[in-house]
N, C-alpha and C. Protein backbone atom coordinates (compact mmCIF):
# COMPACT_ATOMS: atom_id res chain seq x y z
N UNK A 1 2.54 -8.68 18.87
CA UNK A 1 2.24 -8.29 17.49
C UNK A 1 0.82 -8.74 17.16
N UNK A 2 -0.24 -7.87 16.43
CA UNK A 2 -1.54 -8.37 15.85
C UNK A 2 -1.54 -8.61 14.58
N UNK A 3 -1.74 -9.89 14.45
CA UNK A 3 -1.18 -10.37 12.90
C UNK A 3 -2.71 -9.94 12.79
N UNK A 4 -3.88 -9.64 12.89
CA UNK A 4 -4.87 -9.59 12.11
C UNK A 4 -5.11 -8.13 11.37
N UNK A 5 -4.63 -7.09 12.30
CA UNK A 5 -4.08 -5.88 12.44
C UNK A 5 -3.36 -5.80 11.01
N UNK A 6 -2.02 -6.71 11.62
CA UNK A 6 -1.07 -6.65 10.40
C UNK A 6 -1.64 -6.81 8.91
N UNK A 7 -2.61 -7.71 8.73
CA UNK A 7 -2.58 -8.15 7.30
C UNK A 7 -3.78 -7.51 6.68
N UNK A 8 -4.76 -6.94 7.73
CA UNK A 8 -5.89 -5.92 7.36
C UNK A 8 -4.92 -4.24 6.61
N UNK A 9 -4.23 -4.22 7.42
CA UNK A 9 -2.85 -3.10 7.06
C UNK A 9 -2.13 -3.24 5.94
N UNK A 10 -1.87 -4.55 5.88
CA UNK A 10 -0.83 -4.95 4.31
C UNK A 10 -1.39 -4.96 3.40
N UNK A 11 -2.86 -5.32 3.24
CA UNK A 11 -4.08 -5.53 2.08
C UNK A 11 -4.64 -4.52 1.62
N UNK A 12 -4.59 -2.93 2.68
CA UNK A 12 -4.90 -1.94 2.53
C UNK A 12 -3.73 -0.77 2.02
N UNK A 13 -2.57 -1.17 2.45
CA UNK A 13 -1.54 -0.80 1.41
C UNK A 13 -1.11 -1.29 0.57
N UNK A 14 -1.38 -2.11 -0.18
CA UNK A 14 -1.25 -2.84 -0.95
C UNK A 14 -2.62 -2.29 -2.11
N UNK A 15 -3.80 -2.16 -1.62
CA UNK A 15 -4.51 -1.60 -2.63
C UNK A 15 -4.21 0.04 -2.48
N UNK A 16 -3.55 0.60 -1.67
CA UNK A 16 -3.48 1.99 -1.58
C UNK A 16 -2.32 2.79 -2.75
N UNK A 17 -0.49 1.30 -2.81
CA UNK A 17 -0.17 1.54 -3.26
C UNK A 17 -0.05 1.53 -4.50
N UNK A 18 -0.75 0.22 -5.16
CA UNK A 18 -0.88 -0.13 -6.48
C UNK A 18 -2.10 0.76 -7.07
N UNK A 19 -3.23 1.32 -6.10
CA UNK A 19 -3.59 2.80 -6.75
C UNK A 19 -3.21 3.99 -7.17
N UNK A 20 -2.24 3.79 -6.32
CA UNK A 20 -1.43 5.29 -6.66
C UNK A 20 -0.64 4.89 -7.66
N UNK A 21 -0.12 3.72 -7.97
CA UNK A 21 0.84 4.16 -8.82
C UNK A 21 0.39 3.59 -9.79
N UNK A 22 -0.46 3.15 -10.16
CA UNK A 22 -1.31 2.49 -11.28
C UNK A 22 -2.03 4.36 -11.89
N UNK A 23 -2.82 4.99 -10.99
CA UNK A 23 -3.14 6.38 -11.31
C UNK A 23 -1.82 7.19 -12.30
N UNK A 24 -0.91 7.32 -11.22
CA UNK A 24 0.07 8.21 -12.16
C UNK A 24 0.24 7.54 -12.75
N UNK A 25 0.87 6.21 -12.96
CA UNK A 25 1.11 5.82 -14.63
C UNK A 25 0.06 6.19 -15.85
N UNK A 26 -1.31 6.69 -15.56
CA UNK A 26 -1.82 7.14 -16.93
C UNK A 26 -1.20 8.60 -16.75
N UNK A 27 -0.79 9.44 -16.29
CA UNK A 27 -0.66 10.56 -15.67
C UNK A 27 0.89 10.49 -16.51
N UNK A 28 2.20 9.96 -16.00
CA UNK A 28 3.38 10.34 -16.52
C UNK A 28 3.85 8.59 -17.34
N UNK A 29 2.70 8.06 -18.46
CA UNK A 29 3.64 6.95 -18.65
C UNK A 29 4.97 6.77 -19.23
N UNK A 30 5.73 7.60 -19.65
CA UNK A 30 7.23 8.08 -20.00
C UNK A 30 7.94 7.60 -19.19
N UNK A 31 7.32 8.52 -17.90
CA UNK A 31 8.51 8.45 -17.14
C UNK A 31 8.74 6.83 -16.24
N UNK A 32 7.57 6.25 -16.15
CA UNK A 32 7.11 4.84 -15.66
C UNK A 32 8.18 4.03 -16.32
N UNK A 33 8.67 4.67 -17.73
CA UNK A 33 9.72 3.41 -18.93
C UNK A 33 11.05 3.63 -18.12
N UNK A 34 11.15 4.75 -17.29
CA UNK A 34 13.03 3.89 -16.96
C UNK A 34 12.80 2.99 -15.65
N UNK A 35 11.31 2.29 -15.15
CA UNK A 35 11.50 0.94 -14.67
C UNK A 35 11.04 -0.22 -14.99
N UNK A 36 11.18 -0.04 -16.52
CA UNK A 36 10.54 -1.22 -17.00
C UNK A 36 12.18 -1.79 -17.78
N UNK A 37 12.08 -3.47 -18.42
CA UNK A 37 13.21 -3.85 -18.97
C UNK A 37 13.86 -3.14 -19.89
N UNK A 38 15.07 -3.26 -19.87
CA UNK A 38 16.09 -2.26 -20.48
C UNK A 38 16.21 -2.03 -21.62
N UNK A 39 15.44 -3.12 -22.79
CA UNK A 39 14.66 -2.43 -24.26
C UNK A 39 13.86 -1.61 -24.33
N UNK A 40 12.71 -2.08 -23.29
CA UNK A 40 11.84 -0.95 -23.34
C UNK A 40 12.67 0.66 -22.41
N UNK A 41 12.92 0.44 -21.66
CA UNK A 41 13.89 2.08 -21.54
C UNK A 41 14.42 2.22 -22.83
N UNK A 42 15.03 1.38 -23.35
CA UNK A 42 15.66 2.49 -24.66
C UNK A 42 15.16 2.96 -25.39
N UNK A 43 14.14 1.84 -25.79
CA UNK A 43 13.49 2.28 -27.03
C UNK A 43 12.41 3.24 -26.48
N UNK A 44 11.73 3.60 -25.80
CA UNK A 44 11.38 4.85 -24.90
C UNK A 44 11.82 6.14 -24.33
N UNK A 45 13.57 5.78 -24.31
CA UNK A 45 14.33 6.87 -23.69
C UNK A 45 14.26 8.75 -25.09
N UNK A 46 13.61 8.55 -26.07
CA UNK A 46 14.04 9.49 -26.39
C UNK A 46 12.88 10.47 -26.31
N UNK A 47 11.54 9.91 -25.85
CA UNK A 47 10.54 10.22 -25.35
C UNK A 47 10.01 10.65 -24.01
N UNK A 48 11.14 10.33 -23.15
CA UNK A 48 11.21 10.42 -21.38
C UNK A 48 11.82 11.91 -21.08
N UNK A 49 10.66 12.84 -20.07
CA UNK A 49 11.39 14.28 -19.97
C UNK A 49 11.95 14.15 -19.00
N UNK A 50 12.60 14.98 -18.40
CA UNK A 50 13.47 14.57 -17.37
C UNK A 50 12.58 15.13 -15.72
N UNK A 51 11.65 16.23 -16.41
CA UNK A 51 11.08 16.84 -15.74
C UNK A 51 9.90 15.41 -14.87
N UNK A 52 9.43 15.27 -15.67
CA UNK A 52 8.21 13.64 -15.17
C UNK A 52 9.26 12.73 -14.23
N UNK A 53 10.36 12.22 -14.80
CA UNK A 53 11.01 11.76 -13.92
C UNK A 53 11.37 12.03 -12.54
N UNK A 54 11.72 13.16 -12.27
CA UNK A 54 12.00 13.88 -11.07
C UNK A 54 10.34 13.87 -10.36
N UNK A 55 9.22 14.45 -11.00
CA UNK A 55 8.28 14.35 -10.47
C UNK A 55 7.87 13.40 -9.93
N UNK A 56 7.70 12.14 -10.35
CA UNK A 56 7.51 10.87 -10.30
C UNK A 56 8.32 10.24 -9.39
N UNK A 57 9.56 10.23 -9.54
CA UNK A 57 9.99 10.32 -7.70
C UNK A 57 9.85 10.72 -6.98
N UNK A 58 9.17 12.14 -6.48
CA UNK A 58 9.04 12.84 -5.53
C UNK A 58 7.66 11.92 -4.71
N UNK A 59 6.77 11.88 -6.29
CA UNK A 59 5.62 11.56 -5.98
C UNK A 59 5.91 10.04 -4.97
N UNK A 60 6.82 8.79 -5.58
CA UNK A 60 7.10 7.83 -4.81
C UNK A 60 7.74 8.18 -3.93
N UNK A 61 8.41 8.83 -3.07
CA UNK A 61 9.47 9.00 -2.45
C UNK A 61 8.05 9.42 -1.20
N UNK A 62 6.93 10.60 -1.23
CA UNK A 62 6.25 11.03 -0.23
C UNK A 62 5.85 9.61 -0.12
N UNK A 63 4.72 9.08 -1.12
CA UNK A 63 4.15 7.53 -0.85
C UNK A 63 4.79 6.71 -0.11
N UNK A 64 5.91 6.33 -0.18
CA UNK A 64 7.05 5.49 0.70
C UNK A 64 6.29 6.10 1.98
N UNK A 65 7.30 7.24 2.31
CA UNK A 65 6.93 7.73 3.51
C UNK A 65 6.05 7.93 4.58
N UNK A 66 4.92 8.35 3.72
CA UNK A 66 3.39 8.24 4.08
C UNK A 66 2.97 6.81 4.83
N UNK A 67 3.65 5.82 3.54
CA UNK A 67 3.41 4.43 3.96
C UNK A 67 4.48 4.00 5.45
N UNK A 68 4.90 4.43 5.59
CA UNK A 68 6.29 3.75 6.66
C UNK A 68 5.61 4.96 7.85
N UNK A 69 4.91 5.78 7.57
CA UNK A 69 4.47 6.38 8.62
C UNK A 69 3.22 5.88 9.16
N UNK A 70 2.12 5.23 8.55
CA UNK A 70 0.91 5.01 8.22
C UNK A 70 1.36 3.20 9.51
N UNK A 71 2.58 2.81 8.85
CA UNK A 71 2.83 1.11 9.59
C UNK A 71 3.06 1.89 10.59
N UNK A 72 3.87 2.21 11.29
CA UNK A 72 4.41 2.76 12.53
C UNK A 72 3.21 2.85 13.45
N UNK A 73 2.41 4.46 13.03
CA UNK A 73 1.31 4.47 13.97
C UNK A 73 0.04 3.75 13.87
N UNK A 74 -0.34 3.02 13.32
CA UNK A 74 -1.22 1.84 13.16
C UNK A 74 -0.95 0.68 13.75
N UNK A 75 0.43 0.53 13.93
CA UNK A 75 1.08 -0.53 14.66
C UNK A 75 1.22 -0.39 16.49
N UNK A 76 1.72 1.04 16.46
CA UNK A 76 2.00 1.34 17.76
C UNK A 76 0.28 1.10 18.83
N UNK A 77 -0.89 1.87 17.68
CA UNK A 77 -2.07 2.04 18.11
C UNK A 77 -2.70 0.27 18.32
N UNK A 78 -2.30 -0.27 18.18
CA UNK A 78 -2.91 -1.85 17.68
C UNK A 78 -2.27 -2.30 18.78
N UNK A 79 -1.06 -1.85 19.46
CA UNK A 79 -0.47 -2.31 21.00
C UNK A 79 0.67 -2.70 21.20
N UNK A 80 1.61 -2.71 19.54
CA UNK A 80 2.94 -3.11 19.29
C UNK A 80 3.60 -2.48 19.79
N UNK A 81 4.44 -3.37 20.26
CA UNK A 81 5.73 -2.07 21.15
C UNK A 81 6.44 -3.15 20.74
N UNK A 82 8.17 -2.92 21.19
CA UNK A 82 9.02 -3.21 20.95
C UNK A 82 9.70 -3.05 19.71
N UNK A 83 10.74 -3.07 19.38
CA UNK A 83 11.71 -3.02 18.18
C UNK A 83 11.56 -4.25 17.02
N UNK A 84 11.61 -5.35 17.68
CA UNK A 84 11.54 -6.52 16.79
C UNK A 84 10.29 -6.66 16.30
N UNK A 85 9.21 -6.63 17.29
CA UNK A 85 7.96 -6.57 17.12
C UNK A 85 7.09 -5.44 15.59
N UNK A 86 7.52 -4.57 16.19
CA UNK A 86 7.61 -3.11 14.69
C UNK A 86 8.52 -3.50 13.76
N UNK A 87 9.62 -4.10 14.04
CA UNK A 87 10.24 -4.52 12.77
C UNK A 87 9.56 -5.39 11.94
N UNK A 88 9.13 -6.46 12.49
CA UNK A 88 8.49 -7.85 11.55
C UNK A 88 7.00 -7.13 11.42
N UNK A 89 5.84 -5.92 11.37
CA UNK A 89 4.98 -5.62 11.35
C UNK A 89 5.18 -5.43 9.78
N UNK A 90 6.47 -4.41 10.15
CA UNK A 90 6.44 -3.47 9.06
C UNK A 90 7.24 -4.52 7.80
N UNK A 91 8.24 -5.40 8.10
CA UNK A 91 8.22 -6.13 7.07
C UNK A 91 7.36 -6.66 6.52
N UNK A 92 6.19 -6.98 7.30
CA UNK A 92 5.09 -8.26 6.77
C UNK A 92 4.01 -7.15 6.10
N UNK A 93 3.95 -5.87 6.32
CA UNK A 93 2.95 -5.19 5.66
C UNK A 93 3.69 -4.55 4.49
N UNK A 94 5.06 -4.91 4.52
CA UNK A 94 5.60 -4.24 2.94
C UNK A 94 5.59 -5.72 2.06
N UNK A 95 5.79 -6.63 2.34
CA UNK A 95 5.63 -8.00 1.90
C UNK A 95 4.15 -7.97 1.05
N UNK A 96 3.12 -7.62 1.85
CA UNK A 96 1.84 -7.30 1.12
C UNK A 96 1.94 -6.41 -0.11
N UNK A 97 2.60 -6.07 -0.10
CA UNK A 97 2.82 -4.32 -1.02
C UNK A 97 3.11 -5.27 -2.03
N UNK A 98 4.52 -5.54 -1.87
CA UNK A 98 5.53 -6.71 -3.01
C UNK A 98 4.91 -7.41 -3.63
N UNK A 99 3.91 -8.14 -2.95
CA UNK A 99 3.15 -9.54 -3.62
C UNK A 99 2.00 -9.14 -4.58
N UNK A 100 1.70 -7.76 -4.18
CA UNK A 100 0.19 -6.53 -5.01
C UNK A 100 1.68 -5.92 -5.84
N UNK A 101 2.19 -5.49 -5.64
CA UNK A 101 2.75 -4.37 -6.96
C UNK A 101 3.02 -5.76 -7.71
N UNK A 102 3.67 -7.17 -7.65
CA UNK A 102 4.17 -8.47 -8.68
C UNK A 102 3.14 -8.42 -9.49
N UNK A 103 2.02 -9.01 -8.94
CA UNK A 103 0.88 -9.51 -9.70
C UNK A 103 -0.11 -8.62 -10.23
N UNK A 104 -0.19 -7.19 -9.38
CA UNK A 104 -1.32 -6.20 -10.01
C UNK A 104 -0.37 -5.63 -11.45
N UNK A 105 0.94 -5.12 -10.73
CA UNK A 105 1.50 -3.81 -11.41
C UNK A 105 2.49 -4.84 -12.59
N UNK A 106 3.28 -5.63 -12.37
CA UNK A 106 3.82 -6.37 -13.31
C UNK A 106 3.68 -6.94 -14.10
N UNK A 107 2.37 -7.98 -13.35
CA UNK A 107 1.54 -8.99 -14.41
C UNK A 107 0.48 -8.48 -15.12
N UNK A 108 -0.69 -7.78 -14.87
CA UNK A 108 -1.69 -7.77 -14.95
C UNK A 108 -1.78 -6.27 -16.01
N UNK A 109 -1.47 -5.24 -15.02
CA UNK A 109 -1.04 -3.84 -15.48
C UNK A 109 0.12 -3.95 -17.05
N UNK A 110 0.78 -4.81 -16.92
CA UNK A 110 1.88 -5.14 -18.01
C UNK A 110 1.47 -5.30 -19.51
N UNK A 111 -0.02 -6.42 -19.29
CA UNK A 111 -0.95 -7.00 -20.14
C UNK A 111 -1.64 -5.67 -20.69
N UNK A 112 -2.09 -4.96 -20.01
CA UNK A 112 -3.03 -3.73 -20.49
C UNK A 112 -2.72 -2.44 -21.08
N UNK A 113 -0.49 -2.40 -20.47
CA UNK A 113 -0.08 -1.49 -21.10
C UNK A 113 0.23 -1.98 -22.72
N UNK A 114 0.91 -2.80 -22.63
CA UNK A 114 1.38 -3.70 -23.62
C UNK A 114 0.26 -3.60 -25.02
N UNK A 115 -0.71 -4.06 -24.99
CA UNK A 115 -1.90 -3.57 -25.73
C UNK A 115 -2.74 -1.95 -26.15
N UNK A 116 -2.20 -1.47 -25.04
CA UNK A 116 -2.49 0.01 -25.41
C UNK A 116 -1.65 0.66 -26.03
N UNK A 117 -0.55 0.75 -26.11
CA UNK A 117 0.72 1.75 -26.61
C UNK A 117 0.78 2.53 -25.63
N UNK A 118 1.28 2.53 -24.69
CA UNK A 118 0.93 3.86 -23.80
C UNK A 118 2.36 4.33 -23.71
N UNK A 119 3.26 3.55 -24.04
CA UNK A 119 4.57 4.14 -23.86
C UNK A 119 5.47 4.38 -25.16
N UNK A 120 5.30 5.67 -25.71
CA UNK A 120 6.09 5.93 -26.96
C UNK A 120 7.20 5.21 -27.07
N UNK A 121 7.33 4.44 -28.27
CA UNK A 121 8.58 4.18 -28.97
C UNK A 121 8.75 2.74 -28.65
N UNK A 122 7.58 1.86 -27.55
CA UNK A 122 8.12 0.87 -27.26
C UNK A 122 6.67 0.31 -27.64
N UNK A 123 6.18 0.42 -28.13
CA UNK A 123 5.00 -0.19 -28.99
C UNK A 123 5.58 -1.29 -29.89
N UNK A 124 4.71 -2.65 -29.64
CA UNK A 124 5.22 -3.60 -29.94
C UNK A 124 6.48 -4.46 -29.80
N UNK A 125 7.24 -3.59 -28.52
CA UNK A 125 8.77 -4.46 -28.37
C UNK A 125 8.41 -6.03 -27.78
N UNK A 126 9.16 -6.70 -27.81
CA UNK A 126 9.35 -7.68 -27.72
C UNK A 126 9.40 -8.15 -26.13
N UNK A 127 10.20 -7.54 -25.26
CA UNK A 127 10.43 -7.52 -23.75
C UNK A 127 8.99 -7.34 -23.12
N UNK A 128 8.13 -6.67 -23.98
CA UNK A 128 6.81 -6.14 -23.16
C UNK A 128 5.87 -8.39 -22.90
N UNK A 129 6.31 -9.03 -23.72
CA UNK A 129 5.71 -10.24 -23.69
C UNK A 129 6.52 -10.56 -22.24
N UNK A 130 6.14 -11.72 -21.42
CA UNK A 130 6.37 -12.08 -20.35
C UNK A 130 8.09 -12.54 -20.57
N UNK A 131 8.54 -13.73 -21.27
CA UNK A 131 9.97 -13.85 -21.35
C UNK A 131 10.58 -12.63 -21.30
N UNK A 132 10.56 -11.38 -21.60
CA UNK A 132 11.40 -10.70 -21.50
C UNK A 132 11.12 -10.01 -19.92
N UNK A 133 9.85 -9.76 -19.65
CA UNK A 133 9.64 -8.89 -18.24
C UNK A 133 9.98 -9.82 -17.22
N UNK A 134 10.25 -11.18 -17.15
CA UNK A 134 10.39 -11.78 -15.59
C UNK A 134 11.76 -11.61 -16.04
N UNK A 135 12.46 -11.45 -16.71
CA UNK A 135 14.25 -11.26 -15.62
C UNK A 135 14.08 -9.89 -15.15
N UNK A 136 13.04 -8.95 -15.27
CA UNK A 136 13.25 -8.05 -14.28
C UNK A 136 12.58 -7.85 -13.08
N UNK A 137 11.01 -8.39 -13.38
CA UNK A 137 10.19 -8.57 -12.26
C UNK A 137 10.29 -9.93 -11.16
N UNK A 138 10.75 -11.18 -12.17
CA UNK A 138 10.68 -12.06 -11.27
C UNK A 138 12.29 -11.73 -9.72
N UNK A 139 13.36 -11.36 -10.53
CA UNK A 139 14.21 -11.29 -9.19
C UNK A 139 13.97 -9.87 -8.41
N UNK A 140 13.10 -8.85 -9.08
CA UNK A 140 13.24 -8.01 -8.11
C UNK A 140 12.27 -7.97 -6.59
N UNK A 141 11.25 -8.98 -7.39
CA UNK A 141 10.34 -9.23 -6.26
C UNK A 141 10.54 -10.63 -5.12
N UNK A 142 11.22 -11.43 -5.88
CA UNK A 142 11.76 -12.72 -5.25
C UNK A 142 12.71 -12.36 -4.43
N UNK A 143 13.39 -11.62 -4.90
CA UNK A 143 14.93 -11.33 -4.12
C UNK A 143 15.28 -9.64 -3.40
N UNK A 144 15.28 -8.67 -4.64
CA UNK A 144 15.34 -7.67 -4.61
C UNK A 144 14.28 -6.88 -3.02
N UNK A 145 13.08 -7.36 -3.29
CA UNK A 145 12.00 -6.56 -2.24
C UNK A 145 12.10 -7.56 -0.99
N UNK A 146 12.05 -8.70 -0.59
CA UNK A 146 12.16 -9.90 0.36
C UNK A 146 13.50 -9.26 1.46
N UNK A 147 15.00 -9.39 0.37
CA UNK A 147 15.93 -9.12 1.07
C UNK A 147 16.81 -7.67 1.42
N UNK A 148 16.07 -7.35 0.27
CA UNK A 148 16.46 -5.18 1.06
C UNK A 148 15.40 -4.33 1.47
N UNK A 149 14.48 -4.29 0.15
CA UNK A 149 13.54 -2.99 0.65
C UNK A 149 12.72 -3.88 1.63
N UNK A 150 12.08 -4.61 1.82
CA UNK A 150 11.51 -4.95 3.06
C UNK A 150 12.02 -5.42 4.48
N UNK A 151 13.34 -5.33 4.66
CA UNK A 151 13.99 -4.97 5.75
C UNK A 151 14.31 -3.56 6.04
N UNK A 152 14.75 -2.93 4.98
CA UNK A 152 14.55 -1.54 5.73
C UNK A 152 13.44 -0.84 5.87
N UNK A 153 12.51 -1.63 5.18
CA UNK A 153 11.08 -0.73 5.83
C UNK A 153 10.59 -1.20 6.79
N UNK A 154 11.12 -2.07 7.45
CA UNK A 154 11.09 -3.16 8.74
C UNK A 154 11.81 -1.69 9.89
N UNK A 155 12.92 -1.60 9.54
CA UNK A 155 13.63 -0.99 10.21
C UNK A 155 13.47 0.75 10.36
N UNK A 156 12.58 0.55 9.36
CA UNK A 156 12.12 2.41 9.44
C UNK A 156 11.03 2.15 10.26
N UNK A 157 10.22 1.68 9.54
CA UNK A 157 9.09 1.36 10.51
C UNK A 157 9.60 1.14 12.12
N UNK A 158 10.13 0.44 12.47
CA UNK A 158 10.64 -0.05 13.81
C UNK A 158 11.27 1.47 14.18
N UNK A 159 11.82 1.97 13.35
CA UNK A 159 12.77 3.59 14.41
C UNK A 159 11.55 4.23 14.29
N UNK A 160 10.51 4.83 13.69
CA UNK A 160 9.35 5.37 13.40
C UNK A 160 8.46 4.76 14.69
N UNK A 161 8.32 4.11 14.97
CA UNK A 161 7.15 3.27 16.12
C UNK A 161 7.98 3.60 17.24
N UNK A 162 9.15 3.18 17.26
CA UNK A 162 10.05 3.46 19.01
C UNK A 162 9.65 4.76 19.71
N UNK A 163 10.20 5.93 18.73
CA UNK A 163 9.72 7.16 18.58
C UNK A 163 8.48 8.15 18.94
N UNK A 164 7.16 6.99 17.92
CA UNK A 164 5.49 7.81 18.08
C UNK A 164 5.55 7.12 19.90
């Protein structure tokens, strides 16, 4: 495994993904409110089309992909072989992702929406201050991204690399 490889890779998806999705959020911020805390979805929900939503997954759903394709052959090209080897690549370059979407997209991005109004109906809620956003950000990134999504992008990555 090339950990230097690796973390030049994680730092670069990591600014690749928190661009992209920092971009569309000025693009569909509606639809951005059914993953934010569950006041702000409501008090947002009557403003959310259904159409942005669907878009907005599609749009994450290629990004994923792109990205789990992007670890694979970057990994394979860098000299990684093996299964375990592509597995812990691709965990440790989605780990990068996790630790940039916490602090860019949660903390930072949170501060700037919060002050703008950018999301109808939830202007001025209360959840947008930090006590209310870490019961959703702090376990999804502590727990949530650590112990699922970055094992299976371990494991995509790893069937993706066996494969190229």
């Amino acid at each position: 495994m090339d950990w230097e490889r690796t973390v030049l890779d994680g730092i670069v998806l990591c600014v690749v993904f928190n661009a992209v999705v920092g971009l569309f959020f000025f693009v569909f911020p509606q639809a951005y409110s059914r993953m934010f805390p569950k006041g702000i979805r409501e008090a947002a929900a009557p403003y959310v089309k259904k159409k942005d939503v669907t878009l907005l997954g599609c749009i994450l759903i290629a990004l994923y992909l792109l990205m789990f394709l992007y670890m694979a052959v970057s990994a394979r090209h860098a000299g990684t072989s093996g299964f375990r080897d592509l597995f812990w690549t691709g965990y440790t370059e989605m780990m990068f992702v996790n630790v940039g979407d916490f602090f860019l997209l949660d903390v930072l991005a949170r501060i700037y929406a919060m002050d703008k109004g950018l999301i109808q109906g939830a202007e001025g809620h209360p959840d947008w201050k930090w006590c209310g956003w870490w019961r959703l950000a702090v376990p999804e990134h502590g727990l949530g991204w650590p112990l699922l999504f970055c094992p299976l992008a371990g494991l995509i990555v790893a069937g993706i690399g066996t494969i190229v």
